[in-house]
Protein backbone atom coordinates (compact mmCIF):
# COMPACT_ATOMS: atom_id res chain seq x y z
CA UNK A 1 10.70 1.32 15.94
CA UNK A 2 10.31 0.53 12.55
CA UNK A 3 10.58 2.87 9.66
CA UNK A 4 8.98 2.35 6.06
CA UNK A 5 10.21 3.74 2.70
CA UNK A 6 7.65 3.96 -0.07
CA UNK A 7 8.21 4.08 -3.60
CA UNK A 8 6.60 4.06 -7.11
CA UNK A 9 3.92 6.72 -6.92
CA UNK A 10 3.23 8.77 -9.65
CA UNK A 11 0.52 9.87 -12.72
CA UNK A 12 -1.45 7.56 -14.96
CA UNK A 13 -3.94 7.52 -17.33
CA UNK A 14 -7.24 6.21 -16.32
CA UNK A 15 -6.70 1.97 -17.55
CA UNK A 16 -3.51 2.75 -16.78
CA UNK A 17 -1.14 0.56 -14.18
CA UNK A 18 1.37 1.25 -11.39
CA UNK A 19 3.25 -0.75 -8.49
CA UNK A 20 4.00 0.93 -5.49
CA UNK A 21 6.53 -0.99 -3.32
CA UNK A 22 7.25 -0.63 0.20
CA UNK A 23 10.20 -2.09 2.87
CA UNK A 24 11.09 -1.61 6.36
CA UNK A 25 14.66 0.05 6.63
CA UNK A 26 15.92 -3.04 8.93
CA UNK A 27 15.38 -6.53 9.34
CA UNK A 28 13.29 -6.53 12.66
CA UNK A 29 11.55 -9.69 13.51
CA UNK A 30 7.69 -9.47 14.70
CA UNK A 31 5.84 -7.62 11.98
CA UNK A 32 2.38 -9.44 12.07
CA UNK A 33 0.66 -7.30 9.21
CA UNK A 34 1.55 -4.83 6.23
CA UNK A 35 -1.02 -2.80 4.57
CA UNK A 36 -1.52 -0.05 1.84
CA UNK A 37 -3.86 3.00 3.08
CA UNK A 38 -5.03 5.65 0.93
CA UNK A 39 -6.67 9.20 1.57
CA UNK A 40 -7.90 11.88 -1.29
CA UNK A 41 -8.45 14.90 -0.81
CA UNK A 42 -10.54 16.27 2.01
CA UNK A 43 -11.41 12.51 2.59
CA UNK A 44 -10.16 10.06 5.49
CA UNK A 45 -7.40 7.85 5.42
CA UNK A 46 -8.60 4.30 4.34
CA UNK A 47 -7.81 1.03 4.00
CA UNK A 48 -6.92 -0.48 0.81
CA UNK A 49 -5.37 -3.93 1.04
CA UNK A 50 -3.71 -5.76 3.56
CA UNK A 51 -1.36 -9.06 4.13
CA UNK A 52 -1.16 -10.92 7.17
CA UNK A 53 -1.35 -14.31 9.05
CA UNK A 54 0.31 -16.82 6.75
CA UNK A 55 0.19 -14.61 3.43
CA UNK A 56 -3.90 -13.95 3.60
CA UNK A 57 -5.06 -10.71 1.72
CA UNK A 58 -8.32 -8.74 2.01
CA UNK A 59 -8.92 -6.05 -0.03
CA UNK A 60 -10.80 -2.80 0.13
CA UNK A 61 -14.54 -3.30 -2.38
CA UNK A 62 -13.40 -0.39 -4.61
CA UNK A 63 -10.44 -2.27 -5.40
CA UNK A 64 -10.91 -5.82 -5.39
CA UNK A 65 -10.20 -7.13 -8.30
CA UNK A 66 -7.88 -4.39 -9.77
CA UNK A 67 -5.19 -4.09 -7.25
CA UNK A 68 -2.75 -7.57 -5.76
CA UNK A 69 -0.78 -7.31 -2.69
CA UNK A 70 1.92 -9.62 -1.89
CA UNK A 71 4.94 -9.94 -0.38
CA UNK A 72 8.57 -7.63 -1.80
CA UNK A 73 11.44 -9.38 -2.64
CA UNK A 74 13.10 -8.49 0.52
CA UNK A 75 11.96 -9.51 4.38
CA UNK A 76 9.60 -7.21 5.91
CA UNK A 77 8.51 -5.47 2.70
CA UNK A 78 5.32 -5.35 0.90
CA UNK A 79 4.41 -4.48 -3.20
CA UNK A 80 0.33 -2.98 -4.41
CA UNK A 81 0.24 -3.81 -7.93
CA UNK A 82 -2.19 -1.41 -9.12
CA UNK A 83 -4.31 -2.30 -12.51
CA UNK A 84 -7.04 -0.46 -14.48
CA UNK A 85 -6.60 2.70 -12.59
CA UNK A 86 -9.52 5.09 -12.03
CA UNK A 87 -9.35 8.64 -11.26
CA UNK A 88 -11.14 7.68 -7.71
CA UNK A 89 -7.99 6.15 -7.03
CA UNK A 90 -5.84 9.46 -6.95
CA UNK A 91 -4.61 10.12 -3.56
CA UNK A 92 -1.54 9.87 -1.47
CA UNK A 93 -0.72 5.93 -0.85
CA UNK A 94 0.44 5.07 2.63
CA UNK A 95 2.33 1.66 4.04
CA UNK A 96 1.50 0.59 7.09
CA UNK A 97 3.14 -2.18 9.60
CA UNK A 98 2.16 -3.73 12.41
CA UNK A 99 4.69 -5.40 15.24
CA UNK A 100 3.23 -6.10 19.08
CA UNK A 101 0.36 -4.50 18.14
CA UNK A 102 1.54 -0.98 17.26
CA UNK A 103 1.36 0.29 13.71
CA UNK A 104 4.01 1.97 12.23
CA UNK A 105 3.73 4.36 9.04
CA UNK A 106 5.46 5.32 5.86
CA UNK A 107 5.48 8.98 4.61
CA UNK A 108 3.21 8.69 2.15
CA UNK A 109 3.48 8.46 -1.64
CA UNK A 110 1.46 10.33 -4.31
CA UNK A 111 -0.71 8.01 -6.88
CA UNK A 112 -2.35 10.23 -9.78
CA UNK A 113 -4.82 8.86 -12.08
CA UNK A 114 -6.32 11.61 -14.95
CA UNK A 115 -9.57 10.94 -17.31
């Protein structure tokens, strides 16, 4: 099992900037892949960036460009610097790992971004 705590949602101004950080509440060996997912209201949950295989990143279109994933400080544990926010971007941010081929997910954090 592997549980995720995300942090550093919140509101912005559109332009604006935010980092939302996520780690895995235990050192557990085998995570292959951490992601950031997003989903807006009355929309489906969607990718927005992921890390895997020796540090390579792919990003959602939308976002390419505007938003860097890379590795947290800690083991296991994954940061979304998010720059020149639009109000398309508002929606609850959610971290995802993947170890032996099962995700895991984090409860979700809120991301706000007003004209």
């Amino acid at each position: 099992q592997v549980q995720l705590a995300e942090s550093g949602g919140g509101s912005v101004e559109a332009g604006g900037s935010l980092k939302l950080s996520c780690a895995a509440s235990t050192r557990i060996l085998g995570i292959s892949e951490m992601a950031w997912y997003r989903q807006a209201p009355g929309k489906q949950r969607e990718l927005v960036a992921r890390i895997f295989e020796e540090l390579q990143t792919a990003y959602a279109p939308s976002v390419q460009g505007r938003f860097t994933i890379s590795e947290g400080a800690a083991k296991n544990a994954v940061d979304l610097e998010m720059d020149n926010l639009k109000p398309e971007d508002t929606g609850v941010y959610y971290c995802k790992a993947v170890r032996g081929g099962v995700p895991f997910w984090g409860q979700g954090t809120q991301v706000t971004v007003s004209s």
